[in-house]
N, C-alpha and C. Protein backbone atom coordinates (compact mmCIF):
# COMPACT_ATOMS: atom_id res chain seq x y z
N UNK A 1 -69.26 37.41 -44.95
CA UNK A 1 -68.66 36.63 -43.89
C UNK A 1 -67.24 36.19 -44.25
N UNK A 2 -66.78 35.82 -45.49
CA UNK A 2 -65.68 35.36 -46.20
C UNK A 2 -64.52 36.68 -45.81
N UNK A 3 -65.22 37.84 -46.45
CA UNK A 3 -64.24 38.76 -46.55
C UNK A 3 -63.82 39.50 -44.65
N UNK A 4 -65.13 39.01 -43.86
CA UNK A 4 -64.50 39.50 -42.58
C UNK A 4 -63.80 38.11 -41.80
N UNK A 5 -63.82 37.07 -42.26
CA UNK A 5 -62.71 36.07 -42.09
C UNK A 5 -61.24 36.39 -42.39
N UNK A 6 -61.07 36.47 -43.59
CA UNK A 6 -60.30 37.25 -43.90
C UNK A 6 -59.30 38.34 -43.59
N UNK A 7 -60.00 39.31 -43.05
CA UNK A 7 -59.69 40.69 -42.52
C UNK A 7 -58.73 39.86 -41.22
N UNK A 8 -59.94 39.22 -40.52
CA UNK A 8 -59.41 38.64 -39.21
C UNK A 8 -58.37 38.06 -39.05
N UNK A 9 -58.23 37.27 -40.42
CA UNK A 9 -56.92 36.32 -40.19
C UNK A 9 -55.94 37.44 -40.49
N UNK A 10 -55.62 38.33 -41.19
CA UNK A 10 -54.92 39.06 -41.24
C UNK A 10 -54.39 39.85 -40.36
N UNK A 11 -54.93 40.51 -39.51
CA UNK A 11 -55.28 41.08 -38.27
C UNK A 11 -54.63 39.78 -37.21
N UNK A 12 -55.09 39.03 -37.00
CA UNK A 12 -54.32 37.69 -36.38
C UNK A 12 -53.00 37.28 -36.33
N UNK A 13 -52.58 37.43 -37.79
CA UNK A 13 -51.21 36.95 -38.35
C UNK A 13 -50.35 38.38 -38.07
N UNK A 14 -51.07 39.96 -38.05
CA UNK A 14 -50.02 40.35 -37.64
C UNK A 14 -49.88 40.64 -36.07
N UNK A 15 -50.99 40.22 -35.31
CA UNK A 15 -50.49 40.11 -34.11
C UNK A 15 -49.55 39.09 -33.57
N UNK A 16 -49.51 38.27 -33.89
CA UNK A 16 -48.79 36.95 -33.58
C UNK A 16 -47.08 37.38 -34.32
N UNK A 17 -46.94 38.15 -35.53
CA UNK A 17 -45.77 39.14 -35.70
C UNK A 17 -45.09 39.72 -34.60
N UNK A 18 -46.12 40.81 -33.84
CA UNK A 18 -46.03 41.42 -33.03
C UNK A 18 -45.36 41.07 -31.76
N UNK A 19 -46.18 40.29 -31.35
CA UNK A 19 -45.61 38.88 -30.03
C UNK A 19 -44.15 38.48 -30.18
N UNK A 20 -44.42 38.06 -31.65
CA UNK A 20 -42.56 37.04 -31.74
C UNK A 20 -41.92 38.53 -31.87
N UNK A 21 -41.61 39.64 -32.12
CA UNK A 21 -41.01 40.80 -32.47
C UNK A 21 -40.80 40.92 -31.20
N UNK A 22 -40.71 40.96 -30.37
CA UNK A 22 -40.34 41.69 -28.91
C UNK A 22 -39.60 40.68 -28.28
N UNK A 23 -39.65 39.71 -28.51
CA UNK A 23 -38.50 38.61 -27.71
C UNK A 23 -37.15 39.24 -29.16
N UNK A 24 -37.09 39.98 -30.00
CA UNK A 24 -35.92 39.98 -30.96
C UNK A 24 -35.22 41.43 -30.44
N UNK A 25 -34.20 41.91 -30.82
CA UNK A 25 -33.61 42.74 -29.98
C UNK A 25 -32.81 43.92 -31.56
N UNK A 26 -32.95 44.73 -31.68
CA UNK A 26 -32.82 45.65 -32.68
C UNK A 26 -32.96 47.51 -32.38
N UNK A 27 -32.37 48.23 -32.73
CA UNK A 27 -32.79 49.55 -32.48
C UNK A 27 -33.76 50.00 -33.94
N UNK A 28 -34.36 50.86 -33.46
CA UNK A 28 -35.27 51.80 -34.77
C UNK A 28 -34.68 52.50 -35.07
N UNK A 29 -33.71 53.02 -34.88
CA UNK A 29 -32.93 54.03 -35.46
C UNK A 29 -31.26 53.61 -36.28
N UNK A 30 -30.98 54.10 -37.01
CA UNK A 30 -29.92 53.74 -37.44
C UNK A 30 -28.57 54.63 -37.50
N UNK A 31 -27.78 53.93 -37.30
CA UNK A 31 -26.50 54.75 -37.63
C UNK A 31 -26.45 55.82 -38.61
N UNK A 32 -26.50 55.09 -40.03
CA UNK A 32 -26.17 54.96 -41.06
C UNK A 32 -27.22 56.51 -41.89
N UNK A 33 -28.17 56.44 -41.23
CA UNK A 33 -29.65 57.51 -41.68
C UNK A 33 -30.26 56.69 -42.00
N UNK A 34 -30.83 56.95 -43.60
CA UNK A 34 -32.02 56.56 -44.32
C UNK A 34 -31.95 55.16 -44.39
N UNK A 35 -33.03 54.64 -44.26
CA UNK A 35 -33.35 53.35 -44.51
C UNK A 35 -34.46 53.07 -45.58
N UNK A 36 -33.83 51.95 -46.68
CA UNK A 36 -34.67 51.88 -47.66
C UNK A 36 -35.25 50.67 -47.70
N UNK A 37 -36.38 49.78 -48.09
CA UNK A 37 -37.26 48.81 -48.12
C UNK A 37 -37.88 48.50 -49.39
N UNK A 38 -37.47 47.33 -49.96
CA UNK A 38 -38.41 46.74 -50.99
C UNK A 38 -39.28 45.80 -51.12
N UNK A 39 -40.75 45.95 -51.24
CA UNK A 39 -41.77 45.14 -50.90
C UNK A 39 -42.90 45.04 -51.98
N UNK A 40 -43.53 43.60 -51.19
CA UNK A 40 -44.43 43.07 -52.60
C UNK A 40 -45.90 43.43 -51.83
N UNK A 41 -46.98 43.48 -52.29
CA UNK A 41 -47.93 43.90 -51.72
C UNK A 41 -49.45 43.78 -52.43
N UNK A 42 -50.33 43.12 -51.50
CA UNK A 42 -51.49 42.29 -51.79
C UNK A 42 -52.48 42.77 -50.95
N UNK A 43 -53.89 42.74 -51.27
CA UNK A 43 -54.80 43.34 -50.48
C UNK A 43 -56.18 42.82 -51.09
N UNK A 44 -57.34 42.88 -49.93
CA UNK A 44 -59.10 42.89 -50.30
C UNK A 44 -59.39 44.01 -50.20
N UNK A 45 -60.28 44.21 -51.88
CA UNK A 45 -60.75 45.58 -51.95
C UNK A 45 -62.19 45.47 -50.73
N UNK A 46 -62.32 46.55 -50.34
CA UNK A 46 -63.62 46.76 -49.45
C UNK A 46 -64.97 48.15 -50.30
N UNK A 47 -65.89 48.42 -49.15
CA UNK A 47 -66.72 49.28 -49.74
C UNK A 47 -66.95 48.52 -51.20
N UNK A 48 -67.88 50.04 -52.07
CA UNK A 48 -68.10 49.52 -53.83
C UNK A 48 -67.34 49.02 -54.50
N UNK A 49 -65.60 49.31 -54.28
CA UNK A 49 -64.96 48.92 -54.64
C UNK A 49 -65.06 47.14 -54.80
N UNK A 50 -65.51 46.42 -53.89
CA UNK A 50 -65.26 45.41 -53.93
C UNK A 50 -66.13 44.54 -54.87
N UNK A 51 -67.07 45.32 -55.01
CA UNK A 51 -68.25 44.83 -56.16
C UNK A 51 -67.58 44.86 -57.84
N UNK A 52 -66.21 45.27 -57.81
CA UNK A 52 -65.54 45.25 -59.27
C UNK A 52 -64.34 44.60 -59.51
N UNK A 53 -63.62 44.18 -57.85
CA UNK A 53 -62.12 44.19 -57.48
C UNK A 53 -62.62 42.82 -56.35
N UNK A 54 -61.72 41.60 -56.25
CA UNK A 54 -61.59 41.06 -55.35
C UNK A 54 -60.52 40.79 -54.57
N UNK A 55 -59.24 41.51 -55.45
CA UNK A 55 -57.65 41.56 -54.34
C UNK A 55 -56.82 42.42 -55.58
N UNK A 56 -55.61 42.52 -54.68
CA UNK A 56 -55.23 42.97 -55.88
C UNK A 56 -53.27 42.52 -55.43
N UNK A 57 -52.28 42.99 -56.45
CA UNK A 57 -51.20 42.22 -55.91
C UNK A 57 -50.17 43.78 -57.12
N UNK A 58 -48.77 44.27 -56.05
CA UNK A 58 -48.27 45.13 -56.26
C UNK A 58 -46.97 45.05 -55.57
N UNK A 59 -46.03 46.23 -55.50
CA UNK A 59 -45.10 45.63 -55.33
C UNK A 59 -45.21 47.71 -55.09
N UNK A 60 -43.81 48.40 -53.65
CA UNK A 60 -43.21 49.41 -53.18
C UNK A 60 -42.18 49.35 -53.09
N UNK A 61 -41.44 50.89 -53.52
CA UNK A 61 -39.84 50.99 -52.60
C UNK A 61 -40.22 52.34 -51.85
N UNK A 62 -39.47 52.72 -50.59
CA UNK A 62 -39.62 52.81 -49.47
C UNK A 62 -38.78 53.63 -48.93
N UNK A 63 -38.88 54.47 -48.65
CA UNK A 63 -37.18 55.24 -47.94
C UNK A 63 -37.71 56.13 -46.24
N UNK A 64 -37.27 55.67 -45.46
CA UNK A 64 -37.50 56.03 -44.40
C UNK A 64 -36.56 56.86 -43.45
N UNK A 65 -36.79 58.02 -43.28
CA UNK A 65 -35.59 58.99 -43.16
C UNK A 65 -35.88 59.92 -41.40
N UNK A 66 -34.78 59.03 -40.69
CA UNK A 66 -34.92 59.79 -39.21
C UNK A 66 -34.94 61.13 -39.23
N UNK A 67 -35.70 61.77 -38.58
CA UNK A 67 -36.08 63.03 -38.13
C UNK A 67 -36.06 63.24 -36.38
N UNK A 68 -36.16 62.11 -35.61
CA UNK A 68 -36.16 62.34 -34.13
C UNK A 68 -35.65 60.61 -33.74
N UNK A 69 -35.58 60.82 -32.65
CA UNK A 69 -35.29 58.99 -32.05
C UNK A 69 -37.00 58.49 -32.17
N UNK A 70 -37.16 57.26 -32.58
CA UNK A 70 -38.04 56.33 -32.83
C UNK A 70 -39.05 57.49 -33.72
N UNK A 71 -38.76 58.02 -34.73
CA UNK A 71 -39.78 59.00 -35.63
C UNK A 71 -39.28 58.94 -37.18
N UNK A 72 -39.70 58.71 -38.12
CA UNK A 72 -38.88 58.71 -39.23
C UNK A 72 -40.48 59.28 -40.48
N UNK A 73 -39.65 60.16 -41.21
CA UNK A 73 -40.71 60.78 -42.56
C UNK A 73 -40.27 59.27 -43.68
N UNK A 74 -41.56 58.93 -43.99
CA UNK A 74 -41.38 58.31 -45.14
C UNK A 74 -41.82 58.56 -46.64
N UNK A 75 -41.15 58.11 -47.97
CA UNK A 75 -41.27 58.23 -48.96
C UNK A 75 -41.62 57.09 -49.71
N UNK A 76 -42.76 56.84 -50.43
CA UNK A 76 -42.86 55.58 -50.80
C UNK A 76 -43.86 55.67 -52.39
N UNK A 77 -43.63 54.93 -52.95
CA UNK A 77 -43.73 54.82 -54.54
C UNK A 77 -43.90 53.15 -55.06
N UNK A 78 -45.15 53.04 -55.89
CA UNK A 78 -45.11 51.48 -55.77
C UNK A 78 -46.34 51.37 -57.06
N UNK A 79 -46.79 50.16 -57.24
CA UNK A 79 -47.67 49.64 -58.35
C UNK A 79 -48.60 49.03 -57.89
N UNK A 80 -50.05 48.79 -58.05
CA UNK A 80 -50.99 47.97 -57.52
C UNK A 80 -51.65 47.63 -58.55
N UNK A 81 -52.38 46.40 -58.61
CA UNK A 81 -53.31 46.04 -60.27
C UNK A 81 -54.49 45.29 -59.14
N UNK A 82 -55.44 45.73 -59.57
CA UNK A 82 -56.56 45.45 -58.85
C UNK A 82 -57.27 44.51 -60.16
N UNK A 83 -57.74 43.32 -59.78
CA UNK A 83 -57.81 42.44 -60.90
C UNK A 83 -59.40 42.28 -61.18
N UNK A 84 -59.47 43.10 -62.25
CA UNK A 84 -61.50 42.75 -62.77
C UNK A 84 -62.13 41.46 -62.35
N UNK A 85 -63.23 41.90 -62.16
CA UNK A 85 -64.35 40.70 -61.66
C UNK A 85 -65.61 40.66 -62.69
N UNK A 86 -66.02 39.32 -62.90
CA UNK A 86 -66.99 39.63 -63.66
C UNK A 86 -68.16 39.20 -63.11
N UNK A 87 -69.39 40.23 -63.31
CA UNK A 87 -70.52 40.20 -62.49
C UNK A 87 -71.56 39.91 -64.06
N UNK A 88 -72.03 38.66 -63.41
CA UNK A 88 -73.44 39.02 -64.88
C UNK A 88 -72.91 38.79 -65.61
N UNK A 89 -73.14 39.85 -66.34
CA UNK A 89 -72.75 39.80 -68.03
C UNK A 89 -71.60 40.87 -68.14
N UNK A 90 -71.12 41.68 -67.20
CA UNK A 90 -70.15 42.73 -67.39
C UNK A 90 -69.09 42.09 -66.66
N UNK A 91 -67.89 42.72 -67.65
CA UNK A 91 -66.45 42.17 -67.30
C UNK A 91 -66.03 43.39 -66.68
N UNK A 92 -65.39 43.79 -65.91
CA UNK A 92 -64.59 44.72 -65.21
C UNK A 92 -62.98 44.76 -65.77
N UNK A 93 -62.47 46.01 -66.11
CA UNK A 93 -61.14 45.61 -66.23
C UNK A 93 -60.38 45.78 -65.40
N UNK A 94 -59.34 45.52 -65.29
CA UNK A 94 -58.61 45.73 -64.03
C UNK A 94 -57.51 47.04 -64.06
N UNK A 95 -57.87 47.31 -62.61
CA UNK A 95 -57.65 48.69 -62.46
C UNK A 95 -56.08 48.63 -62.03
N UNK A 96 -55.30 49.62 -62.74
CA UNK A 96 -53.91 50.15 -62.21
C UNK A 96 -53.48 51.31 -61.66
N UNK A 97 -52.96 50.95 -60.31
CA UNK A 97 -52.37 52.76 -60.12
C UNK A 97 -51.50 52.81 -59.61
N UNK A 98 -50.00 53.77 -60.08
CA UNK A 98 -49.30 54.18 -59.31
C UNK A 98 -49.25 55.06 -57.72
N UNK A 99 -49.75 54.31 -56.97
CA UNK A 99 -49.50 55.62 -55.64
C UNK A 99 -47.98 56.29 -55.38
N UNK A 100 -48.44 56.96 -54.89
CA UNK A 100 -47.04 58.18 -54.50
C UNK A 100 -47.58 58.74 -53.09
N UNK A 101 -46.76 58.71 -52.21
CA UNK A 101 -47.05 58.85 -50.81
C UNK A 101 -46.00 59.14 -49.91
N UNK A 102 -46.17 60.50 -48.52
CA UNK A 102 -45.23 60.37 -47.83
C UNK A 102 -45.92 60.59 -46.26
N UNK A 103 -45.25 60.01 -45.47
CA UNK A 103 -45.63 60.40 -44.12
C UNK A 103 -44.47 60.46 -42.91
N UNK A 104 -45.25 59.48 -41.93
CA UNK A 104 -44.38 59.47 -40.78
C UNK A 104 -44.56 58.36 -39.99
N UNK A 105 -43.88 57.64 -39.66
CA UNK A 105 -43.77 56.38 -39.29
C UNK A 105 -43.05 56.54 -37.74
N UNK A 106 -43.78 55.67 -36.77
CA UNK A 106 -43.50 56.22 -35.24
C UNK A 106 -43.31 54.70 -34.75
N UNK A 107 -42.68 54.73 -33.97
CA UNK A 107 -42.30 53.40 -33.10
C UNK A 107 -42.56 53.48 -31.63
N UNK A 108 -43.81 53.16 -31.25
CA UNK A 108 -43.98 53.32 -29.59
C UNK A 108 -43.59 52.57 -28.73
N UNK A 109 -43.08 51.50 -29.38
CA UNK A 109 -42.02 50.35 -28.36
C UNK A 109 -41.48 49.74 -29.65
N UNK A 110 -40.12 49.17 -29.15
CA UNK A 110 -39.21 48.37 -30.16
C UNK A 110 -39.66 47.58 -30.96
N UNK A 111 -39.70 47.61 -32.55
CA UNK A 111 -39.97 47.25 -33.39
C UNK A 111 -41.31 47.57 -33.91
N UNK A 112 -42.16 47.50 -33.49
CA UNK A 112 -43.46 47.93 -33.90
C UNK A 112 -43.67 49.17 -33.96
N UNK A 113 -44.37 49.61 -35.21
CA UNK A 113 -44.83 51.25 -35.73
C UNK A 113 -46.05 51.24 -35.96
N UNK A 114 -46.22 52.30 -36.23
CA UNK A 114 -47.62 53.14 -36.42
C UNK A 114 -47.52 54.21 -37.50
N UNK A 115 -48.22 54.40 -38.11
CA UNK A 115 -47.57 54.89 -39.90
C UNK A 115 -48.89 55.70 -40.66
N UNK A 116 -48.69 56.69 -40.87
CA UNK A 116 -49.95 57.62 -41.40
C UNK A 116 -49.13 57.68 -42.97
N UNK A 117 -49.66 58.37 -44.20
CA UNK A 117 -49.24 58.69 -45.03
C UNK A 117 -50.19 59.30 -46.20
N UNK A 118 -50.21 60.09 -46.89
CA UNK A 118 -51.08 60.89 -47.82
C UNK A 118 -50.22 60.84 -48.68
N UNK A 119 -50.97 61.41 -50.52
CA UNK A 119 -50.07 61.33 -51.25
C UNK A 119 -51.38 61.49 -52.53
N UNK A 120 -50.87 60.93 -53.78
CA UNK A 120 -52.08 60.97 -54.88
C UNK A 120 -51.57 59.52 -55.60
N UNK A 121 -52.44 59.00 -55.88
CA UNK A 121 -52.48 57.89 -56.28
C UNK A 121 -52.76 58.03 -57.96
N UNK A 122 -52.27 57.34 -58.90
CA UNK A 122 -52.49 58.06 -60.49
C UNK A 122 -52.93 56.52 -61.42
N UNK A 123 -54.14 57.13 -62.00
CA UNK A 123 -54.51 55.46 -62.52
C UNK A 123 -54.07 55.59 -63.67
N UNK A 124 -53.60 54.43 -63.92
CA UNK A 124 -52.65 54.39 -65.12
C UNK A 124 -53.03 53.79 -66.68
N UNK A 125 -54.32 53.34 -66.15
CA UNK A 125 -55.36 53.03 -67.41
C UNK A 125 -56.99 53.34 -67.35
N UNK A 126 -57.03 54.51 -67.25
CA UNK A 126 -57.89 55.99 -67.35
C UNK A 126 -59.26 55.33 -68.22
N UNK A 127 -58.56 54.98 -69.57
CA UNK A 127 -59.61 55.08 -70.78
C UNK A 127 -60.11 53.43 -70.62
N UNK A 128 -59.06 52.27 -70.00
CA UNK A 128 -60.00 51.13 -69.65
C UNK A 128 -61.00 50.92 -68.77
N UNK A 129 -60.98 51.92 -67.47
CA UNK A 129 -61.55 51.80 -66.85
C UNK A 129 -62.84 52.78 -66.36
N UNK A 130 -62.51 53.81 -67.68
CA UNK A 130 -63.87 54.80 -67.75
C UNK A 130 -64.42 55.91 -67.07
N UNK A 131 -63.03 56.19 -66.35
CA UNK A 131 -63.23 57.03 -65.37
C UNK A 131 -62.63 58.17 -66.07
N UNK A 132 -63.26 59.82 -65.36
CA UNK A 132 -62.92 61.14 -65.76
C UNK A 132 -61.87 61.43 -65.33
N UNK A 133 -60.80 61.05 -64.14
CA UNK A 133 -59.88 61.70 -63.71
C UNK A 133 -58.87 60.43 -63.73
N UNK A 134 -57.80 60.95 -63.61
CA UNK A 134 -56.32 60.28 -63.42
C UNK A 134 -55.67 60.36 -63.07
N UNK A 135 -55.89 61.01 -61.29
CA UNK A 135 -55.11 60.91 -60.28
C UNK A 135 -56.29 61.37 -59.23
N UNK A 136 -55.97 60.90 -57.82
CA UNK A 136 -57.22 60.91 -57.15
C UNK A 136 -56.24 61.15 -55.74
N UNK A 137 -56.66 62.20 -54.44
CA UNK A 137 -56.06 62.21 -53.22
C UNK A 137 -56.14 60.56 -52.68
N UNK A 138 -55.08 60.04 -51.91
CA UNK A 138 -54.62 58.59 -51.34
C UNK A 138 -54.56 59.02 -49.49
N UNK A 139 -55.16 58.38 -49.25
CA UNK A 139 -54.64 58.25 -47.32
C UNK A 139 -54.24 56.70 -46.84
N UNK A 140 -53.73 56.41 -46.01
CA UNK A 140 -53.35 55.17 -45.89
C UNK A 140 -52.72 54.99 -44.27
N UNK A 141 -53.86 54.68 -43.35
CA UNK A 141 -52.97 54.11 -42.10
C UNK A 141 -52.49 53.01 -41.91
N UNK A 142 -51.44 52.70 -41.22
CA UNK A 142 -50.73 51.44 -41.08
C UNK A 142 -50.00 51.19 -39.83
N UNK A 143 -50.08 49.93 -39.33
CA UNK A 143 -49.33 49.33 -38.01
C UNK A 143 -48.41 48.24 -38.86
N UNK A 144 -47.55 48.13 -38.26
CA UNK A 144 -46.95 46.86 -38.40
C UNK A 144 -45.45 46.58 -37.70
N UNK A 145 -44.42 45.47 -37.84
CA UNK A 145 -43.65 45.52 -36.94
C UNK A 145 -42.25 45.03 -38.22
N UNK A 146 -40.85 45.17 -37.43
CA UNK A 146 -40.17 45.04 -38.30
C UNK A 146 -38.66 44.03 -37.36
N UNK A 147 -38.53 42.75 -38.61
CA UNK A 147 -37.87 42.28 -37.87
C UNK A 147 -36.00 42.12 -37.88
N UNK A 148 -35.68 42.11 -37.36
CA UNK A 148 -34.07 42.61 -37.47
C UNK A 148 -33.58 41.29 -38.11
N UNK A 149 -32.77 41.11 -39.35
CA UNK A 149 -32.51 39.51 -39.76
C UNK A 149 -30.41 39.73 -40.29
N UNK A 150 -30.10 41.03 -39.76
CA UNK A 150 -28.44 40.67 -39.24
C UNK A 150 -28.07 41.61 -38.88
N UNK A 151 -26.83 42.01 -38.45
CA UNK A 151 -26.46 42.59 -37.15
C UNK A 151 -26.38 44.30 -37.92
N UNK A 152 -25.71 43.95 -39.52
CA UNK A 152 -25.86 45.30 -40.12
C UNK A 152 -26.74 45.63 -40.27
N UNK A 153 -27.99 45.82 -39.62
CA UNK A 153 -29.50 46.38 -39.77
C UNK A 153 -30.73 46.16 -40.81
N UNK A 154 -29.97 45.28 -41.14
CA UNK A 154 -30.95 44.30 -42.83
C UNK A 154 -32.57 44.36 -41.95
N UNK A 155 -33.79 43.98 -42.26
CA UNK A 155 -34.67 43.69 -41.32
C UNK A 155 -35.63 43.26 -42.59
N UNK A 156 -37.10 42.52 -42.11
CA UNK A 156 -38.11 42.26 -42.76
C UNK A 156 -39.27 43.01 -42.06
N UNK A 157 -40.03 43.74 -42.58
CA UNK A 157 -41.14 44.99 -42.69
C UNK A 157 -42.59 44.13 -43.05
N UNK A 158 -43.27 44.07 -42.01
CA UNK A 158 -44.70 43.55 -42.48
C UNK A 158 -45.13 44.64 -41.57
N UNK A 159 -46.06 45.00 -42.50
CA UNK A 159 -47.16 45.88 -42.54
C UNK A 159 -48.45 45.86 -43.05
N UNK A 160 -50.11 46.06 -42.21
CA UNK A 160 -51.06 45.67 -42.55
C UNK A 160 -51.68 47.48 -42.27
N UNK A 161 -52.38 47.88 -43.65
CA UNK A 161 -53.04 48.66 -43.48
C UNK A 161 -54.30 49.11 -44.52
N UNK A 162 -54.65 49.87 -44.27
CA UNK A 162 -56.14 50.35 -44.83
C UNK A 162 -55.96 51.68 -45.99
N UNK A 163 -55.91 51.67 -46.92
CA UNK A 163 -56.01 52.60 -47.81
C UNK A 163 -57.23 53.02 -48.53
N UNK A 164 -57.19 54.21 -49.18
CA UNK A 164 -57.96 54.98 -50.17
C UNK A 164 -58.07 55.69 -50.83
N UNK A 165 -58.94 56.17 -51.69
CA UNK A 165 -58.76 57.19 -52.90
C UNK A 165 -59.99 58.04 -52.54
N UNK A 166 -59.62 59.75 -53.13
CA UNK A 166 -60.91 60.24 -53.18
C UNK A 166 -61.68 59.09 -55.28
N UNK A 167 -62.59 60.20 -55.09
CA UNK A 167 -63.58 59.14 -56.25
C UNK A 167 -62.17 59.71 -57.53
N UNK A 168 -62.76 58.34 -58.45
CA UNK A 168 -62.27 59.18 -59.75
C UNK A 168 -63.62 59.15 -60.86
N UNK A 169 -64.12 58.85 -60.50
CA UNK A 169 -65.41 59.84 -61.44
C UNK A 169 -65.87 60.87 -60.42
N UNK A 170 -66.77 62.00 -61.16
CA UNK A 170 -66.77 62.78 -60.81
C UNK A 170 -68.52 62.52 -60.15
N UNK A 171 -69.13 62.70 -59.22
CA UNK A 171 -70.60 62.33 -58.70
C UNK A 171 -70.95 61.00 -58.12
N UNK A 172 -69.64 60.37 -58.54
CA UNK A 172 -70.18 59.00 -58.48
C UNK A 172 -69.13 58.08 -57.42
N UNK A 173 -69.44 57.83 -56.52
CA UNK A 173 -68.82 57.07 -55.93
C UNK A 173 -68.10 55.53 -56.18
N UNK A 174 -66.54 56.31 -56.77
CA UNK A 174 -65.87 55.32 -57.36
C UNK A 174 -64.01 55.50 -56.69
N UNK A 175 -64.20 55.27 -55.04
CA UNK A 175 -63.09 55.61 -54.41
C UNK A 175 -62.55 53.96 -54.31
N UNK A 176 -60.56 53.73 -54.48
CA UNK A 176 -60.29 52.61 -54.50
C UNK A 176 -60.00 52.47 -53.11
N UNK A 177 -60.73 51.31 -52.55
CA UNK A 177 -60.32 50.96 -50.88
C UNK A 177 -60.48 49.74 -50.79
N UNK A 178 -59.30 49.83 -49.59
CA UNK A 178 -58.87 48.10 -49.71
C UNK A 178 -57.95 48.24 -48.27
N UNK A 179 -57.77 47.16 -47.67
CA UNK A 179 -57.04 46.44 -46.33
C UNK A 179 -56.07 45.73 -46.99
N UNK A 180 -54.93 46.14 -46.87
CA UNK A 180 -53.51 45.57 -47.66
C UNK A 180 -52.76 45.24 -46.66
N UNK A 181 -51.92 44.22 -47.35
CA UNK A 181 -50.51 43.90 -46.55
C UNK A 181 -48.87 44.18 -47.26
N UNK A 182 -48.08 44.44 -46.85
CA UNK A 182 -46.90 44.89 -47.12
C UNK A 182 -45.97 43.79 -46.75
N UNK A 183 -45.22 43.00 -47.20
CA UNK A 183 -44.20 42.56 -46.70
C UNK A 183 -42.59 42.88 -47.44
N UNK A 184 -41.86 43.88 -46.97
CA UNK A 184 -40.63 44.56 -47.87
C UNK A 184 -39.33 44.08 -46.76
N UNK A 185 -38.27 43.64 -48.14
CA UNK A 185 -37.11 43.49 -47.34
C UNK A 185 -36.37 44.84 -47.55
N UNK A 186 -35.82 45.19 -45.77
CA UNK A 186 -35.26 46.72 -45.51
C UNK A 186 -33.85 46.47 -45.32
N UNK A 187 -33.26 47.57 -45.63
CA UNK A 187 -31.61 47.85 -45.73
C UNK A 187 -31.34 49.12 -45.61
């Protein structure tokens, strides 16, 4: 019940984003081309995952590169530490991984996007956490809206989305998933 409170308020907070974003006035596209974004980033693990992981806190940079009006391919690279839980008598350690990811990020009305992205995610402490592999396929959908904060196209990027890993053991269902939030300042 905690963790779908949770979800909700999140889900809540970025609609109420959404709302104030449309009284603000900004284009999605830029002069200039690429647009880059640096952001900190926090999330509840879900599924099994959550039986080892109760949030976790990371940080992306971001490069978002027009391809059509309101369409842009993105590139994104970042750190996540998913922080051990201890159940019983077993300590969990906490899990690290670099993701690496690119997609495409779409804007169906001003300011607000819609954002797919694939990529491989690489755990970065293999032998603490006991797993056979050390890099695992990543998918990751995302909405969120972006707000314009000066006239040279500076903006603030909140984004709420759902990620995952295939397993990294091998038989055993040990995929990292989690409902994250993004908040990156863009330039």
């Amino acid at each position: 019940m905690k963790r779908t409170l949770k979800i909700a308020t999140l889900i809540l907070a970025l609609a109420g984003f959404t709302y104030t974003a449309k009284a603000q006035t900004a284009t999605t596209t830029t002069k200039s081309g690429v647009r880059y974004s640096i952001g900190v980033e926090t999330g509840i693990p879900v599924g099994n995952f959550n039986d080892v992981s109760k949030w976790n806190l990371g940080g992306s940079v971001q490069a978002d590169i027009p391809v059509a009006n309101q369409v842009f391919v993105t590139v994104n690279a970042g750190y996540n530490n998913f922080f051990g839980e201890t159940v019983g008598n077993i300590e969990y350690n906490n899990v690290q991984l670099l993701p690496v990811k690119a997609g495409v990020k779409y804007f169906p009305v001003q300011n607000f996007y819609i954002q797919g992205e694939a990529g491989a995610a690489f755990l970065l402490n293999k032998a603490d956490t006991f797993n056979d592999k050390s890099a695992a396929f990543l998918w990751a959908p995302q909405i969120g809206v972006q707000f314009p904060v000066s006239a040279s196209g500076n903006f603030i990027d909140a984004g709420i989305r759902y990620e995952s890993t295939s397993n990294y053991i091998s038989n055993i269902d040990s995929k990292v998933q989690f409902v994250g939030l993004r908040l990156a300042y863009g330039f």
